[in-house]
N, C-alpha and C. Protein backbone atom coordinates (compact mmCIF):
# COMPACT_ATOMS: atom_id res chain seq x y z
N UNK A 1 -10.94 -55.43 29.78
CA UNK A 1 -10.91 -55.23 31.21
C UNK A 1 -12.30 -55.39 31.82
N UNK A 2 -13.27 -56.09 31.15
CA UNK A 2 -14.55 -56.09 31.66
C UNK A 2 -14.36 -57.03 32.83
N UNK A 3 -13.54 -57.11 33.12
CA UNK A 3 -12.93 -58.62 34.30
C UNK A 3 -13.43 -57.34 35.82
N UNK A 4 -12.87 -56.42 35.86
CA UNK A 4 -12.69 -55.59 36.44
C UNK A 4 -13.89 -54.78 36.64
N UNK A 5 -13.79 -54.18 37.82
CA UNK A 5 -14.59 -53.27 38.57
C UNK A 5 -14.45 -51.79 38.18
N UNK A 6 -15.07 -50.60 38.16
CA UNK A 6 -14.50 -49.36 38.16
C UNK A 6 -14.00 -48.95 39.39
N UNK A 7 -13.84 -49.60 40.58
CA UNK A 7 -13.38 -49.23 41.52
C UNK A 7 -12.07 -49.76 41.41
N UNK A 8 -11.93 -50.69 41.03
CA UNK A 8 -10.90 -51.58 40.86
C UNK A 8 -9.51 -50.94 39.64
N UNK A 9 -10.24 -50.17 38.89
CA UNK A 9 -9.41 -49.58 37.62
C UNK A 9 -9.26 -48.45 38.45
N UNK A 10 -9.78 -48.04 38.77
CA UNK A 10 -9.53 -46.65 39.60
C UNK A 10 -8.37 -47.03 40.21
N UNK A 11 -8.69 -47.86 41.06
CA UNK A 11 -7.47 -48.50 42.33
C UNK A 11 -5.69 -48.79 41.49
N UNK A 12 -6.00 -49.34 40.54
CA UNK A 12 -5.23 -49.54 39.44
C UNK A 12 -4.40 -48.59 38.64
N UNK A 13 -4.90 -47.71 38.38
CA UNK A 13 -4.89 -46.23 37.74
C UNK A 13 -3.94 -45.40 38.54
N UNK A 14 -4.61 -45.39 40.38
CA UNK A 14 -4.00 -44.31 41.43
C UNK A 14 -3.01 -45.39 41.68
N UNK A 15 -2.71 -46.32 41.71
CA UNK A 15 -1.78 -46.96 42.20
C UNK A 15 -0.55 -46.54 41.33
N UNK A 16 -0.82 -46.99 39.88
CA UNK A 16 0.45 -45.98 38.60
C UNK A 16 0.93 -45.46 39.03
N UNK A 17 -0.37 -44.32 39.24
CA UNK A 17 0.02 -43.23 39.28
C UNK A 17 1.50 -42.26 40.78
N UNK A 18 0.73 -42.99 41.44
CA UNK A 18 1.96 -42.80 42.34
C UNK A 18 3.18 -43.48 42.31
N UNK A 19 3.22 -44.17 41.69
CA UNK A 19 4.39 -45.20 41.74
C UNK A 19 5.30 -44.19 40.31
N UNK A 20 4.77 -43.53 39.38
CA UNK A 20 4.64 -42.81 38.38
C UNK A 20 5.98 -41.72 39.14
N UNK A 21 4.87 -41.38 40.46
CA UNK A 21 5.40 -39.85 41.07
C UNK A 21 6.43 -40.29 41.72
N UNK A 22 6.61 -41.29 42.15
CA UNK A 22 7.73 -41.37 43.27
C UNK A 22 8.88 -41.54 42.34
N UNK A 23 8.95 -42.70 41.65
CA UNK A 23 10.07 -42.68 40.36
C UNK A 23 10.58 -40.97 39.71
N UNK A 24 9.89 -40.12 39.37
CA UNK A 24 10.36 -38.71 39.32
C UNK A 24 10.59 -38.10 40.08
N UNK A 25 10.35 -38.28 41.78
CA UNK A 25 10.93 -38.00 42.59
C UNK A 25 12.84 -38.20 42.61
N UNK A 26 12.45 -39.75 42.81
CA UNK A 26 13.88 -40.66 42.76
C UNK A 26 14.88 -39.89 41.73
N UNK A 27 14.46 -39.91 40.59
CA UNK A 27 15.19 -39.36 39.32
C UNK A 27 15.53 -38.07 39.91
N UNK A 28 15.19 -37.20 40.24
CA UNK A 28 15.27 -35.44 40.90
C UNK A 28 16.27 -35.77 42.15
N UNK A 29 16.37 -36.44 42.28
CA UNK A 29 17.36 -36.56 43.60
C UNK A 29 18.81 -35.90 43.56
N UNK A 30 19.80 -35.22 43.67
CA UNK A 30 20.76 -35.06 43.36
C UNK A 30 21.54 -36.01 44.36
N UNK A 31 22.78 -36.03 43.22
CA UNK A 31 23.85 -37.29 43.73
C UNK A 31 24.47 -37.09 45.48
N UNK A 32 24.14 -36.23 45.47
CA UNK A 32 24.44 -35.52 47.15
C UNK A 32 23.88 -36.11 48.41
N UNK A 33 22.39 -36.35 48.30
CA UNK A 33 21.47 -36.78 48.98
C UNK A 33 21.00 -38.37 48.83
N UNK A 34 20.99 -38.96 49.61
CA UNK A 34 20.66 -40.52 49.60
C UNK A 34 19.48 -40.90 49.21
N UNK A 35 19.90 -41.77 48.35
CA UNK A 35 18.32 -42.54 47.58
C UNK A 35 18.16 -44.35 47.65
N UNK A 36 17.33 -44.82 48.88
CA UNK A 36 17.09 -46.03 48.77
C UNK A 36 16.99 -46.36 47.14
N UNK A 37 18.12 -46.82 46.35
CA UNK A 37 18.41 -47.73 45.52
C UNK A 37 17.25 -48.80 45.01
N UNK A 38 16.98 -49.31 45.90
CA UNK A 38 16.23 -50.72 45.78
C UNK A 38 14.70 -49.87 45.61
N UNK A 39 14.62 -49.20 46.63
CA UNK A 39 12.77 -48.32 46.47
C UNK A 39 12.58 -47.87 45.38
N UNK A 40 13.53 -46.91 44.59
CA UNK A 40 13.25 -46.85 43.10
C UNK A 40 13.90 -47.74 42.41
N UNK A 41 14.50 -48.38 42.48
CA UNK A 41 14.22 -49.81 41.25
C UNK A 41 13.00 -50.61 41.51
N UNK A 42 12.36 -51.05 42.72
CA UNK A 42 11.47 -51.13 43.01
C UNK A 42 9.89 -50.82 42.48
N UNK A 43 10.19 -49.20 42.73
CA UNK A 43 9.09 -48.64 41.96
C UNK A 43 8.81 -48.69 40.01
N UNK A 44 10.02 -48.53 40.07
CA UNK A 44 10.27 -48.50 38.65
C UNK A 44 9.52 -49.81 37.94
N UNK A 45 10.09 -51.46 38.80
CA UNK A 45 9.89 -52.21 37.88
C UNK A 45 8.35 -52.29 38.05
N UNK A 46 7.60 -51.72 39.25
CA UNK A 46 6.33 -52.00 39.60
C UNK A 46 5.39 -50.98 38.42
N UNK A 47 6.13 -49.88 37.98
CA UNK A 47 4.97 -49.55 36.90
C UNK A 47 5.35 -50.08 35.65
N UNK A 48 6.37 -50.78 35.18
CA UNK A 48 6.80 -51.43 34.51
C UNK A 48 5.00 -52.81 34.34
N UNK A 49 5.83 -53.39 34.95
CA UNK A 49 4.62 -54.22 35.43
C UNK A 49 3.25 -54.01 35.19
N UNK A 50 2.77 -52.91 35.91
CA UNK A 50 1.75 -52.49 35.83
C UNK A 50 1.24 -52.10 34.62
N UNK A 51 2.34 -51.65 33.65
CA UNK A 51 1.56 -50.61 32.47
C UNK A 51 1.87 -51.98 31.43
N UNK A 52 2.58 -53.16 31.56
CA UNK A 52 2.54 -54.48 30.87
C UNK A 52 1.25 -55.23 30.97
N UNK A 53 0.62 -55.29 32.29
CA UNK A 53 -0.56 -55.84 32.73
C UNK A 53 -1.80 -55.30 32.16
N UNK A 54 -1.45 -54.14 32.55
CA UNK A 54 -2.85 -53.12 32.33
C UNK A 54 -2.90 -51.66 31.36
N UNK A 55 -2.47 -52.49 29.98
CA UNK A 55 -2.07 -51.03 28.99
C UNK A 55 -2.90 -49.83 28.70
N UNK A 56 -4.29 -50.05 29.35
CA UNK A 56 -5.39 -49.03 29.02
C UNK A 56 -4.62 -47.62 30.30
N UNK A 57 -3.34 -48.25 30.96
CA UNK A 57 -2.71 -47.44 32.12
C UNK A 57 -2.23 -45.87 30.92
N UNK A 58 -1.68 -46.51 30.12
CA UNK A 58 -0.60 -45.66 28.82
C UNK A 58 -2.01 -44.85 28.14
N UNK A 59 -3.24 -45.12 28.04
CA UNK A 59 -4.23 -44.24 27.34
C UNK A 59 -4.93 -43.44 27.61
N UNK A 60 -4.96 -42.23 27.14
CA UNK A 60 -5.50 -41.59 27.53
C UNK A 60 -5.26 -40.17 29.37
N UNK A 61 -3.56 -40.82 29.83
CA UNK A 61 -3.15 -40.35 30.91
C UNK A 61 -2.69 -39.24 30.92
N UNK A 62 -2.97 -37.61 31.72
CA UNK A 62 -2.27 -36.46 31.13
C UNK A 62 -1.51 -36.29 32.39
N UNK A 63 -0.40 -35.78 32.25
CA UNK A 63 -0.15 -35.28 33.55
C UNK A 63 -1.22 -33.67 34.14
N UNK A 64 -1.22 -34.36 35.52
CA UNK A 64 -1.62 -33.20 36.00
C UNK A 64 -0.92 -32.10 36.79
């Protein structure tokens, strides 16, 4: 990743990371309450993506 900036991994990192949170959001949803469909598949395939692109995403990550 020396391609990259530390601002840039950062940017990279917080981006996961929320995409991380919203997907466990989505999942917590009960069947009762409406869930744009497409926004979490959406999100889903985007950290998909992301943690394919950029695997240093999977190292070292704790939840906080």
């Amino acid at each position: 990743m020396s391609d990259l900036t530390s601002e840039q991994v950062d940017a990279i990192t917080h981006a996961w990371l929320d995409l991380c949170a919203s997907q466990e959001v989505f999942e917590g949803f009960s069947h009762e309450r409406f869930v744009d469909s497409e926004l979490s598949a959406a999100c889903k395939d985007s950290v998909k993506e992301l943690e394919e692109a950029f695997p240093f995403l999977m190292v070292g990550v704790e939840d906080e």
